[in-house]
N, C-alpha and C. Protein backbone atom coordinates (compact mmCIF):
# COMPACT_ATOMS: atom_id res chain seq x y z
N UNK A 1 23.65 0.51 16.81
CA UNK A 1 23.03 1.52 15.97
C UNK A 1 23.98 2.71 15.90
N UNK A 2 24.17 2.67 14.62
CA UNK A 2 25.19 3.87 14.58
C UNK A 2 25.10 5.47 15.43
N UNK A 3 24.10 5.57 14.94
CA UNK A 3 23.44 7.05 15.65
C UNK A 3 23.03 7.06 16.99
N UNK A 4 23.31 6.08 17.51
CA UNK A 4 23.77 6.21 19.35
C UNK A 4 24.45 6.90 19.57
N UNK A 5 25.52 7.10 19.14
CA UNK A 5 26.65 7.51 19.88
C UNK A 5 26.08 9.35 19.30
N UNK A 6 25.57 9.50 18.65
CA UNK A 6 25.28 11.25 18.33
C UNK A 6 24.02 11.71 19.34
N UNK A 7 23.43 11.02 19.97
CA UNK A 7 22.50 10.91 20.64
C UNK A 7 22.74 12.04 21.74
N UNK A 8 21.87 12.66 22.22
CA UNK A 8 21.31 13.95 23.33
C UNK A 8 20.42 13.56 23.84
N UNK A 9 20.82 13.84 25.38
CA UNK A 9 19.65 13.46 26.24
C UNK A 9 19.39 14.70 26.75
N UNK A 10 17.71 14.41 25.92
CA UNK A 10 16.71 15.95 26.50
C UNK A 10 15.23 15.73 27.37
N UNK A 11 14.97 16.94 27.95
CA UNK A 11 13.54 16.71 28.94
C UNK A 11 12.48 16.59 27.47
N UNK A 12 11.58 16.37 27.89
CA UNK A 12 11.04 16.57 26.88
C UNK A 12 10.15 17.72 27.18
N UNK A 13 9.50 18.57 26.11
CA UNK A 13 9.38 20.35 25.90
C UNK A 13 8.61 20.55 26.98
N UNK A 14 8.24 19.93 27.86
CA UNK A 14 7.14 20.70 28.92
C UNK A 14 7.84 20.37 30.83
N UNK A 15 9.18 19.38 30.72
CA UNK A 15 9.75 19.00 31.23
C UNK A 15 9.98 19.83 32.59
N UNK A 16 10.45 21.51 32.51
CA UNK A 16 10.71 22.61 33.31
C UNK A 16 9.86 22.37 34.07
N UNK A 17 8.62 22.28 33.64
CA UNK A 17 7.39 22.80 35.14
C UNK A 17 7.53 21.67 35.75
N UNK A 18 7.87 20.32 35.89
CA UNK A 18 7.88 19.06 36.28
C UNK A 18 8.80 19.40 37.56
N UNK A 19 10.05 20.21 37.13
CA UNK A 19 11.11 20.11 38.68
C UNK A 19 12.26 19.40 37.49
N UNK A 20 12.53 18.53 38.59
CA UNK A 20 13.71 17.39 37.83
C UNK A 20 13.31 16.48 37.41
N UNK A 21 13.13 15.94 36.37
CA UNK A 21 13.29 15.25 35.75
C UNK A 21 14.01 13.71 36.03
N UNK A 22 13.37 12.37 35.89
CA UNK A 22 14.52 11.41 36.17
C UNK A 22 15.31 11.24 34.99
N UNK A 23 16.42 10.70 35.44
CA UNK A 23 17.57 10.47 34.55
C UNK A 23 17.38 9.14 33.92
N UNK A 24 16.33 8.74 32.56
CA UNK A 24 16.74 7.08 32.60
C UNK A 24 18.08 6.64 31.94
N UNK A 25 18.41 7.27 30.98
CA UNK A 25 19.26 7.11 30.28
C UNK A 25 20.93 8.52 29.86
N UNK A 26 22.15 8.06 30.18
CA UNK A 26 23.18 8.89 30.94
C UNK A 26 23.72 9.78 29.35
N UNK A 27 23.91 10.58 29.11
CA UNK A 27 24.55 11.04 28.25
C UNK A 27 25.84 11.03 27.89
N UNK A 28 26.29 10.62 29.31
CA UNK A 28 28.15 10.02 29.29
C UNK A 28 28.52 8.89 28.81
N UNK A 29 27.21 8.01 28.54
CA UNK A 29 27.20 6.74 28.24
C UNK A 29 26.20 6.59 26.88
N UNK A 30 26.73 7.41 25.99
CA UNK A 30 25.93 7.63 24.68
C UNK A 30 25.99 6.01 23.97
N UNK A 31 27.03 5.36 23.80
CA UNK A 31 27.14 4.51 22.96
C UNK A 31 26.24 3.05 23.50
N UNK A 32 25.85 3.73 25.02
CA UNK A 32 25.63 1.94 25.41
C UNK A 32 23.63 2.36 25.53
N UNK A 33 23.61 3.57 25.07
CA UNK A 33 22.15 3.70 25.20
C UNK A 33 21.33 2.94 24.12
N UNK A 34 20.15 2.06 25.08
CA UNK A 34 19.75 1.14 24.38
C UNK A 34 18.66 1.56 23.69
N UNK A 35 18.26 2.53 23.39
CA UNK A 35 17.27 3.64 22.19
C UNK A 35 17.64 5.04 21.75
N UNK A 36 16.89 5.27 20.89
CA UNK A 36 17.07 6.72 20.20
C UNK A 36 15.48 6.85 19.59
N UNK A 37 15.15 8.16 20.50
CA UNK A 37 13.50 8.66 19.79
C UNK A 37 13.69 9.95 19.02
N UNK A 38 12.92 9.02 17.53
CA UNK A 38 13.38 10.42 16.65
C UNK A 38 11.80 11.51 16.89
N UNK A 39 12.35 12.63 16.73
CA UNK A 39 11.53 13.93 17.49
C UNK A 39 11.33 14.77 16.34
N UNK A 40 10.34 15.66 15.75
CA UNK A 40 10.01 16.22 14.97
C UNK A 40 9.30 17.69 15.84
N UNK A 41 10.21 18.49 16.30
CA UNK A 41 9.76 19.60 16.91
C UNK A 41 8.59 20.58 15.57
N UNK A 42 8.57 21.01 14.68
CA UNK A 42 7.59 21.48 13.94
C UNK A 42 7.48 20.72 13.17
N UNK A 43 6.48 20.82 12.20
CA UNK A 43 4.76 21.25 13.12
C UNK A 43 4.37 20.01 13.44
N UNK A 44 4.73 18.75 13.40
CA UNK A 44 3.96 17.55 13.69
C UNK A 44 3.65 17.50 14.94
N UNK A 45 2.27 17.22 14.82
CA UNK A 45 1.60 17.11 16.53
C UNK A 45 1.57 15.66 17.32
N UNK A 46 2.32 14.41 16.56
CA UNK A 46 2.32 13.23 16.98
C UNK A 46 3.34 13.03 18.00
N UNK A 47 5.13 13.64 17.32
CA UNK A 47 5.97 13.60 18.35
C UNK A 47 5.63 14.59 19.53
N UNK A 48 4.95 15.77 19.41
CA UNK A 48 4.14 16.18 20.45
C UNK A 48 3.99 15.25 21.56
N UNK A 49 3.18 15.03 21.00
CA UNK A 49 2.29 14.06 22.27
C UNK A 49 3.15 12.94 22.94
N UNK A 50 4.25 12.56 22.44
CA UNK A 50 5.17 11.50 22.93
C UNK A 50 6.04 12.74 23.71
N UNK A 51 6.38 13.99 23.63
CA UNK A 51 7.01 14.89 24.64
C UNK A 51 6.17 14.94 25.40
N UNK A 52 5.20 15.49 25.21
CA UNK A 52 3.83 15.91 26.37
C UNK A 52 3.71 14.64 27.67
N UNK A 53 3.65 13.22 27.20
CA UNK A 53 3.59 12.09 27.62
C UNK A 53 4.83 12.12 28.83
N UNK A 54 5.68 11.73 27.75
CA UNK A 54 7.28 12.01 28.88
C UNK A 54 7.35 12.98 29.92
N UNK A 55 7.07 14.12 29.28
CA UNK A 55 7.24 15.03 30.35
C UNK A 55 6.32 14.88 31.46
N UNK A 56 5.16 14.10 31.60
CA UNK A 56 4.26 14.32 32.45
C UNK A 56 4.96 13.00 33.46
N UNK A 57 5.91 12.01 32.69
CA UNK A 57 6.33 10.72 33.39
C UNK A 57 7.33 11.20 34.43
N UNK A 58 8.15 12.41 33.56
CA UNK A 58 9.28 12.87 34.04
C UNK A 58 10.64 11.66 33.61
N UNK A 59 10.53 11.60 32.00
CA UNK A 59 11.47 10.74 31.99
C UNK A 59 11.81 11.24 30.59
N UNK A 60 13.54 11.39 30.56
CA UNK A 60 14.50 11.49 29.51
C UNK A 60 14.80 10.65 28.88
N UNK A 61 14.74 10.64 27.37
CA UNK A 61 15.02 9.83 26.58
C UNK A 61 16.27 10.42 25.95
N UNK A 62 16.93 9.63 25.11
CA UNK A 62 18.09 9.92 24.02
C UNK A 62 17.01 10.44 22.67
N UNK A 63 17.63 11.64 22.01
CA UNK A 63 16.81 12.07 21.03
C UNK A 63 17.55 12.33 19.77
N UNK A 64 17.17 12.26 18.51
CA UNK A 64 17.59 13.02 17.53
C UNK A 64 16.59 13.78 16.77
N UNK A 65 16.19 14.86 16.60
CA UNK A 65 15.54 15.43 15.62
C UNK A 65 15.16 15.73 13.82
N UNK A 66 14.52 15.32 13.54
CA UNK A 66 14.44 15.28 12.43
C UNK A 66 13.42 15.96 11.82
N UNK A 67 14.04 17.00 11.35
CA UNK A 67 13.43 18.23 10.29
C UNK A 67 12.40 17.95 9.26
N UNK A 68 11.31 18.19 9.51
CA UNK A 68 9.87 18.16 8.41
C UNK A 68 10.47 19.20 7.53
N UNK A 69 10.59 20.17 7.94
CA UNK A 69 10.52 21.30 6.70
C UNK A 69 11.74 21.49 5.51
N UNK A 70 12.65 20.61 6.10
CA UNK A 70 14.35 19.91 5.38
C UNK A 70 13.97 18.57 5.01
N UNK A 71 13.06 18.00 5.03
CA UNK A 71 12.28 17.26 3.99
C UNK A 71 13.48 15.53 4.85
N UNK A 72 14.09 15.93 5.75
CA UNK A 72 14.91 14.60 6.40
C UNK A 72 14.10 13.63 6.45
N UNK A 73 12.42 13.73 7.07
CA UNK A 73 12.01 12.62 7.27
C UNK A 73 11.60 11.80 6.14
N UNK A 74 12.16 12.03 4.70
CA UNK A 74 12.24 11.12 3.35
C UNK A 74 13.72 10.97 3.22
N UNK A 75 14.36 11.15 3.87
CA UNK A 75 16.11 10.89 3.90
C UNK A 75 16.02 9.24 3.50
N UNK A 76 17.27 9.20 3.18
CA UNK A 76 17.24 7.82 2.85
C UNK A 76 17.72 6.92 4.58
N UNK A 77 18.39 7.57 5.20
CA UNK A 77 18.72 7.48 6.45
C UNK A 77 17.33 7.36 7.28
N UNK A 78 16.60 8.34 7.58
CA UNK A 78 15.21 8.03 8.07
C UNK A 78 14.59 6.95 7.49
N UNK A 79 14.50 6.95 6.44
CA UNK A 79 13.22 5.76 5.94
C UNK A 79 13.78 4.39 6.32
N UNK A 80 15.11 4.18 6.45
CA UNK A 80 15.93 2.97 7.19
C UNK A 80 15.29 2.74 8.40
N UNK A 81 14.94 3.95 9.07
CA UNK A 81 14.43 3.96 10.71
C UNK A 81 12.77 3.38 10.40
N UNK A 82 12.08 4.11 9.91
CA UNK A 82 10.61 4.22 9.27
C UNK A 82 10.33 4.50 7.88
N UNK A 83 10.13 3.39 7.00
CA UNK A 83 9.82 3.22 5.84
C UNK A 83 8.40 4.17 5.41
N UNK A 84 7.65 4.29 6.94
CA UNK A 84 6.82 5.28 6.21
C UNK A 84 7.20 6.76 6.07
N UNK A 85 8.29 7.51 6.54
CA UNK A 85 8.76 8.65 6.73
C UNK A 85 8.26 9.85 7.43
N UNK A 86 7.42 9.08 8.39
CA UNK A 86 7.07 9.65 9.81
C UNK A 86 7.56 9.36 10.79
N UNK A 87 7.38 10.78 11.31
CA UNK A 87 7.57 11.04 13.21
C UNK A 87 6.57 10.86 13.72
N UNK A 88 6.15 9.98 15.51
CA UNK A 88 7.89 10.00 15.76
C UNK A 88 8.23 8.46 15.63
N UNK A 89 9.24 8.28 15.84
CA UNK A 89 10.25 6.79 16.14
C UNK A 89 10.76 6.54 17.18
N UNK A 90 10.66 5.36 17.46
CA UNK A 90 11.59 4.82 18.88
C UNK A 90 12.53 3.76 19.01
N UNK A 91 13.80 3.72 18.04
CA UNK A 91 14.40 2.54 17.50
C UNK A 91 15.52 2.17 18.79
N UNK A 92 15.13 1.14 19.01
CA UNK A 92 15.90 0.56 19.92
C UNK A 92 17.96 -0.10 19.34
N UNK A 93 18.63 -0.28 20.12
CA UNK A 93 19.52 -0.93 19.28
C UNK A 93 19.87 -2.53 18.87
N UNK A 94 18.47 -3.17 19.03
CA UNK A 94 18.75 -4.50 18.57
C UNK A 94 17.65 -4.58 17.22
N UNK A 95 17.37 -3.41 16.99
CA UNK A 95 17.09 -3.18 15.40
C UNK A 95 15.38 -2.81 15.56
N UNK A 96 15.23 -2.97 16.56
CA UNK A 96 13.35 -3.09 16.10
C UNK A 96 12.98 -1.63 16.72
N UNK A 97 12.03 -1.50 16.12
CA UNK A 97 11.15 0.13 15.88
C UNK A 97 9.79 0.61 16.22
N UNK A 98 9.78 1.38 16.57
CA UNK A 98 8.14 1.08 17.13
C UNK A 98 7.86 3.21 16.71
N UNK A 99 6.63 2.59 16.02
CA UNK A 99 6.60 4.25 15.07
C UNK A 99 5.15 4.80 15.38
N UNK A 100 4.58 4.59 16.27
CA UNK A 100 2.98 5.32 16.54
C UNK A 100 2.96 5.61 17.17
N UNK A 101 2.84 6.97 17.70
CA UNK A 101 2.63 8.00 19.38
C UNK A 101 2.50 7.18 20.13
N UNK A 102 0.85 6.70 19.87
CA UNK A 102 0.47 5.65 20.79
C UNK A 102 1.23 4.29 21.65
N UNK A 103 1.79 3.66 20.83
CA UNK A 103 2.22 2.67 20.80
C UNK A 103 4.02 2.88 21.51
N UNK A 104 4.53 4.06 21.31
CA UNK A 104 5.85 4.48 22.13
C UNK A 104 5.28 5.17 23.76
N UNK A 105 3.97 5.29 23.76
CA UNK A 105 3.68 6.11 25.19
C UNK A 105 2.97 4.80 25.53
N UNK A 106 2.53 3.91 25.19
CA UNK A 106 2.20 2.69 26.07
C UNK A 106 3.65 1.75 26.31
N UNK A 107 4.45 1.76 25.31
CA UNK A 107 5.84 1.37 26.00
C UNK A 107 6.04 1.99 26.92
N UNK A 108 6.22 3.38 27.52
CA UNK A 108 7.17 3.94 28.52
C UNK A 108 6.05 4.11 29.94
N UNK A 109 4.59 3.09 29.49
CA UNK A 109 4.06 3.82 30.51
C UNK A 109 4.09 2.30 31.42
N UNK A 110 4.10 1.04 30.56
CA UNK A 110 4.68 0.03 31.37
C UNK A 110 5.88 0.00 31.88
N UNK A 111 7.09 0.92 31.21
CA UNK A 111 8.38 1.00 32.14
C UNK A 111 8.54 1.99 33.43
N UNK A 112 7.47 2.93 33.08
CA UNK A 112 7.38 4.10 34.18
C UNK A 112 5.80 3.90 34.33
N UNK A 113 5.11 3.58 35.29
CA UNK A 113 3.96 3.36 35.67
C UNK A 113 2.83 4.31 36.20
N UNK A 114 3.90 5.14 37.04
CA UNK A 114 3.27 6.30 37.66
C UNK A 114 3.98 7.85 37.16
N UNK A 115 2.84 8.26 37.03
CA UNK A 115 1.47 8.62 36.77
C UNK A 115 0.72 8.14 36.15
N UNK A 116 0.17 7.03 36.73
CA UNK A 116 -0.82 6.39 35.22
C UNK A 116 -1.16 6.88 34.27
N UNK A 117 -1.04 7.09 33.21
CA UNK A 117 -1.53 8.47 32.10
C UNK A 117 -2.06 7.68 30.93
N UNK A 118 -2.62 6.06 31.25
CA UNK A 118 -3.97 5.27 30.61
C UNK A 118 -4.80 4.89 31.49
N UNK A 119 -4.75 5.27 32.66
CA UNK A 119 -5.69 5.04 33.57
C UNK A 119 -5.46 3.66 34.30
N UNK A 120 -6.17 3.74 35.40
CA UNK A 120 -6.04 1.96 35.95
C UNK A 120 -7.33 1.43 36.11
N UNK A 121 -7.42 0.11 36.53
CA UNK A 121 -8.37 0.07 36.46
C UNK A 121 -9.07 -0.68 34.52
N UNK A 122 -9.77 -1.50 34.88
CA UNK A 122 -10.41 -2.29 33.44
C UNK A 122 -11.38 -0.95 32.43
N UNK A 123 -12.27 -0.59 33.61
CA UNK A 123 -13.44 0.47 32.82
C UNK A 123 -12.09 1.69 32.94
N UNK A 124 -11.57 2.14 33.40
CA UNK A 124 -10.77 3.46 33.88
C UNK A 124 -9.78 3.21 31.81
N UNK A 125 -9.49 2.63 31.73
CA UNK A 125 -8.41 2.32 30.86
C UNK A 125 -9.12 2.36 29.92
N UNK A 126 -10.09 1.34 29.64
CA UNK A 126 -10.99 1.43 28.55
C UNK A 126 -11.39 2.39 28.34
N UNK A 127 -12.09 3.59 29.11
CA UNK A 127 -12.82 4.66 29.12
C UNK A 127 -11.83 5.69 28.17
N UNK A 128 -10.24 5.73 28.91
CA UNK A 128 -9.72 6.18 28.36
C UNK A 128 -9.27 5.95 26.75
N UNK A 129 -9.23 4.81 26.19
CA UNK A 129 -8.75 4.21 24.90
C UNK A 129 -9.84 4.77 24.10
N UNK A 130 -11.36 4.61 24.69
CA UNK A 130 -12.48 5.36 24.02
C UNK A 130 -12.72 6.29 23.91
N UNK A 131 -12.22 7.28 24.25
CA UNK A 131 -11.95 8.87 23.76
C UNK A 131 -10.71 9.29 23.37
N UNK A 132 -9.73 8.15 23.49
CA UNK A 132 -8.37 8.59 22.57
C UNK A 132 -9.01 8.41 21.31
N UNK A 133 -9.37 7.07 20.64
CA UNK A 133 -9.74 6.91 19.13
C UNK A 133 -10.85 7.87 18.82
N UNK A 134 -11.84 8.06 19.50
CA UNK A 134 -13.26 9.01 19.11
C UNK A 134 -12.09 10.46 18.59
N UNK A 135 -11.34 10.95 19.61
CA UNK A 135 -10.63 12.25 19.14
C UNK A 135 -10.02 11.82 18.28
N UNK A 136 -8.91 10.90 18.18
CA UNK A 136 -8.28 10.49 16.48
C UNK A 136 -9.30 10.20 15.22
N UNK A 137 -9.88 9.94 15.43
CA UNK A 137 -10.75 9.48 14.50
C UNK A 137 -12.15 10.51 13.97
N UNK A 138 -12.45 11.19 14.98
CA UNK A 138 -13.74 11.81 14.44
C UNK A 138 -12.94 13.71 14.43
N UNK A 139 -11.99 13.90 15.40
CA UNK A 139 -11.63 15.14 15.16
C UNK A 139 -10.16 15.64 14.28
N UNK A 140 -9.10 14.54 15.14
CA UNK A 140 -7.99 14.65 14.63
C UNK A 140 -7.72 14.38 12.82
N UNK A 141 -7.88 13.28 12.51
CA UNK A 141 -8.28 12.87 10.94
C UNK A 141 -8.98 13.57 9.90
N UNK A 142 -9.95 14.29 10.30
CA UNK A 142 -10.56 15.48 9.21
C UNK A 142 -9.70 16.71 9.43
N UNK A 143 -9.11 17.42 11.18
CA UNK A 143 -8.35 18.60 11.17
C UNK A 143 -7.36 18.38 10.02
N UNK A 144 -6.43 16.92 10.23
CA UNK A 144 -5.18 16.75 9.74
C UNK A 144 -6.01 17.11 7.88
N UNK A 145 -6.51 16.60 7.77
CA UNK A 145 -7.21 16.79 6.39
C UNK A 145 -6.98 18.34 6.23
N UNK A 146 -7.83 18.79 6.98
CA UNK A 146 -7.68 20.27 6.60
C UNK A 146 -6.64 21.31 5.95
N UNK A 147 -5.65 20.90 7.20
CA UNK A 147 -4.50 21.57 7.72
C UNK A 147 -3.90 21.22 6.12
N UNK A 148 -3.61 19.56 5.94
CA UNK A 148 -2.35 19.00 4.65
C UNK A 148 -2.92 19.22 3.17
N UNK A 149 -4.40 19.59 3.34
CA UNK A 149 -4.56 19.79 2.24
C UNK A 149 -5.21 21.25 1.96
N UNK A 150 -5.38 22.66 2.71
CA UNK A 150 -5.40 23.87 2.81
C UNK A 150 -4.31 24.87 2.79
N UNK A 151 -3.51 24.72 3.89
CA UNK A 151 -2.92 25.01 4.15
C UNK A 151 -1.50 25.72 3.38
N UNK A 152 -1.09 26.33 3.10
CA UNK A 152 -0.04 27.40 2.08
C UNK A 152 1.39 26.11 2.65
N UNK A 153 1.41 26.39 4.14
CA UNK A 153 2.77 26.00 4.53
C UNK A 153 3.11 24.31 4.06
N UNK A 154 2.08 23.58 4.01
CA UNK A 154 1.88 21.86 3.96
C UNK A 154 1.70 21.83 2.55
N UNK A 155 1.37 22.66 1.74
CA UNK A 155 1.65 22.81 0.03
C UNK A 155 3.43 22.20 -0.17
N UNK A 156 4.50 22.87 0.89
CA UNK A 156 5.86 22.15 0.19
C UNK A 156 5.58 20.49 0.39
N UNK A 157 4.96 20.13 1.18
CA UNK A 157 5.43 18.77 1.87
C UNK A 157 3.86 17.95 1.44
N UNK A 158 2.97 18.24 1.02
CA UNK A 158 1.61 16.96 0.33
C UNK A 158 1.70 17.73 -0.97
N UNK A 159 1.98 17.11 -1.94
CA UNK A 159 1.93 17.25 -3.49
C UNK A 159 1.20 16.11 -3.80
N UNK A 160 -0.08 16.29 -4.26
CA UNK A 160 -0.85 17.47 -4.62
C UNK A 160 -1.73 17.45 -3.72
N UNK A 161 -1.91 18.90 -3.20
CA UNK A 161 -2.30 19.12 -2.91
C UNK A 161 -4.24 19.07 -3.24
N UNK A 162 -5.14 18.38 -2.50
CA UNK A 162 -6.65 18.32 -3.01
C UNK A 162 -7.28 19.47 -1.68
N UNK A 163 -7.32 20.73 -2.33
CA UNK A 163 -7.93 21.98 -1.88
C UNK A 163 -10.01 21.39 -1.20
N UNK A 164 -10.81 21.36 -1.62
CA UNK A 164 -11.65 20.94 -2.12
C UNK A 164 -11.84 20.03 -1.10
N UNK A 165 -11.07 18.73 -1.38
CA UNK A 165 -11.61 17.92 -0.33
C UNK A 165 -11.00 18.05 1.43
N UNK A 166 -10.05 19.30 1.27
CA UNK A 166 -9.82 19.53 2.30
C UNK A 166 -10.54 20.88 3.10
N UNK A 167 -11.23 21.68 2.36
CA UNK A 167 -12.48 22.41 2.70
C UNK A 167 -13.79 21.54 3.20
N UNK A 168 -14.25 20.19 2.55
CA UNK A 168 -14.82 19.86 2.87
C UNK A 168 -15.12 19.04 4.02
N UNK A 169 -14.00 18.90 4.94
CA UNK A 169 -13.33 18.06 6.43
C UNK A 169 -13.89 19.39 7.50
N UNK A 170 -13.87 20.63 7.01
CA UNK A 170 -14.06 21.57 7.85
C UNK A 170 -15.43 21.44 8.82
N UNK A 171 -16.50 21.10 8.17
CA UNK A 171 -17.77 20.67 9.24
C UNK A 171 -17.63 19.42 9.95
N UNK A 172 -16.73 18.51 9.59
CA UNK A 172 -16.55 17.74 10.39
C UNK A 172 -15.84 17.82 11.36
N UNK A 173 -14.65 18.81 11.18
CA UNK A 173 -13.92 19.21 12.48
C UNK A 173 -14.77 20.30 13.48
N UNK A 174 -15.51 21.13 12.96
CA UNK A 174 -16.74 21.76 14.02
C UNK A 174 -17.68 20.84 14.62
N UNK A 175 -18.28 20.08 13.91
CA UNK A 175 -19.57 18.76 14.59
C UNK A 175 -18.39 18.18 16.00
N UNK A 176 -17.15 17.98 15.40
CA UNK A 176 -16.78 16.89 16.10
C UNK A 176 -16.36 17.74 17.73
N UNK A 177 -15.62 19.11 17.25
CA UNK A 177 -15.45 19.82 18.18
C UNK A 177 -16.35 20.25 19.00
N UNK A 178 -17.88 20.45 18.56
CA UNK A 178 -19.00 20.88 19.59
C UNK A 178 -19.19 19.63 20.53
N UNK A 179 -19.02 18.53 19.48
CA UNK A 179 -19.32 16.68 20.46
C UNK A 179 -18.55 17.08 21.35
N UNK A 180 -16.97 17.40 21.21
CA UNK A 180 -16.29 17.19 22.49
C UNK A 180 -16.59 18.51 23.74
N UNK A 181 -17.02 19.71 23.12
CA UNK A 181 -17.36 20.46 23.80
C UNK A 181 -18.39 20.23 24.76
N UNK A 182 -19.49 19.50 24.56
CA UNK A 182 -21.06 19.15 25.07
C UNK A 182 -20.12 18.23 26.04
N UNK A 183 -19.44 17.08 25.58
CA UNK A 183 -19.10 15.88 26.56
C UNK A 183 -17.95 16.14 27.45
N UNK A 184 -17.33 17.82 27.51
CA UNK A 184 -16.53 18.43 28.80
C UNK A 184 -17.54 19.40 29.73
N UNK A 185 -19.28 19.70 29.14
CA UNK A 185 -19.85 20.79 29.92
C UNK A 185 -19.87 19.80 31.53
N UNK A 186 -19.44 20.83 31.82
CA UNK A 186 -19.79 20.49 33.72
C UNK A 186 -18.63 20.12 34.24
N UNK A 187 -17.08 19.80 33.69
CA UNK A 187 -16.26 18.69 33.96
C UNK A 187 -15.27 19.08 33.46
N UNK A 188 -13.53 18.62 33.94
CA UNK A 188 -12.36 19.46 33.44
C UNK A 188 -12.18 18.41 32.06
N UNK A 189 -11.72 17.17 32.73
CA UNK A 189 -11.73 16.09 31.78
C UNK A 189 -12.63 15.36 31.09
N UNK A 190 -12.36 14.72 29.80
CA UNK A 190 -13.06 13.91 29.51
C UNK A 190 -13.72 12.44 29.98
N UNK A 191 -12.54 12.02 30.86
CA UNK A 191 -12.55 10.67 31.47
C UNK A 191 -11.91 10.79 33.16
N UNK A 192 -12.68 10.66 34.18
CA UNK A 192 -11.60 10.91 35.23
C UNK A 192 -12.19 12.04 36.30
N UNK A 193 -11.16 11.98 37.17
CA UNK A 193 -10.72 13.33 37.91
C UNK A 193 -9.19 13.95 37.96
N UNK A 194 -8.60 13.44 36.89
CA UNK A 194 -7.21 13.70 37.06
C UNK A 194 -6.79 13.84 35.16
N UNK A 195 -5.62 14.38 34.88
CA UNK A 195 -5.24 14.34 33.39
C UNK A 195 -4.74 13.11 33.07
N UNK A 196 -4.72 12.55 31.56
CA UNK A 196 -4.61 11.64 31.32
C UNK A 196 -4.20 11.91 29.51
């Protein structure tokens, strides 16, 4: 993969409070690194969560960034990586790609195990998968509504913009937010005694 060799190995953004960090992959050895995770520092909240993830593993990946607001992630170069022209990405160098938060933090959590951060355990795991989708699905999906179709700044990047039906996501992101509020009274987490 060509863009190995341009590759930077970074903590990922919450990395500092962790201490050190393990080293999986060497920066002296750019060309033989066997991935590259593309990273979208503003505003997308998906590669988020694949930093947030890492950092809690304590594990460095090779990164390249790719600019939402420089419109890169429709590059003709990106869409090679991800045809849908979202962050984030995790292209390995024997060609294959793996493009859903989800689906790159359950890769790294079978290569790095501990801190469990899907839980162990049959009900422990499940429990957890059932309030990842309830929040994607009943909170995250109407906010994102909101945000891409309100919003002044997400006017350059969703043409056209539907005002209207993105006012109308707004009670669903309050209903959904009081649900999650009622199902943290008494308790730090949603699932657990530990973060996840």
């Amino acid at each position: 993969m060509a863009s190995m060799s341009a590759a930077v190995v970074i903590a990922a953004s919450l990395g500092e409070r962790h201490g050190q960090c393990h080293t999986v992959y060497s920066k002296n050895k750019a060309e033989e690194m066997p991935m590259l995770f593309y990273d979208s520092a503003l505003p997308a909240p998906n590669p988020r969560r694949v930093r947030i993830f890492l950092a809690e593993k304590h594990v460095r990946v090779p990164m390249a960034q790719i600019s939402i607001p420089k419109a890169e992630h429709k590059s003709d170069a990106f869409l090679s990586v991800n045809a849908l022209g979202q962050t984030p990405a995790l292209a390995f160098d024997d060609g294959r790609v793996l493009t859903e938060s989800v689906a790159i933090c359950r890769y790294f959590e079978v290569l790095h195990p501990e801190p469990p951060m899907f839980g162990h355990g049959a009900h422990n795991i499940a429990e957890i998968d059932m309030w990842t989708r309830r929040i994607e699905l009943r909170l995250m999906t109407p906010l994102s509504m909101v945000w891409q179709h309100t919003h002044p700044w997400t006017a350059r990047i969703v043409r056209p913009q539907y005002t209207e039906f993105g006012e109308s996501q707004r009670p669903r992101v309050l209903a959904a937010m009081a649900e999650f509020d009622s199902a943290l009274d008494g308790r730090d987490w949603l699932d657990g005694e530990r973060y996840t």
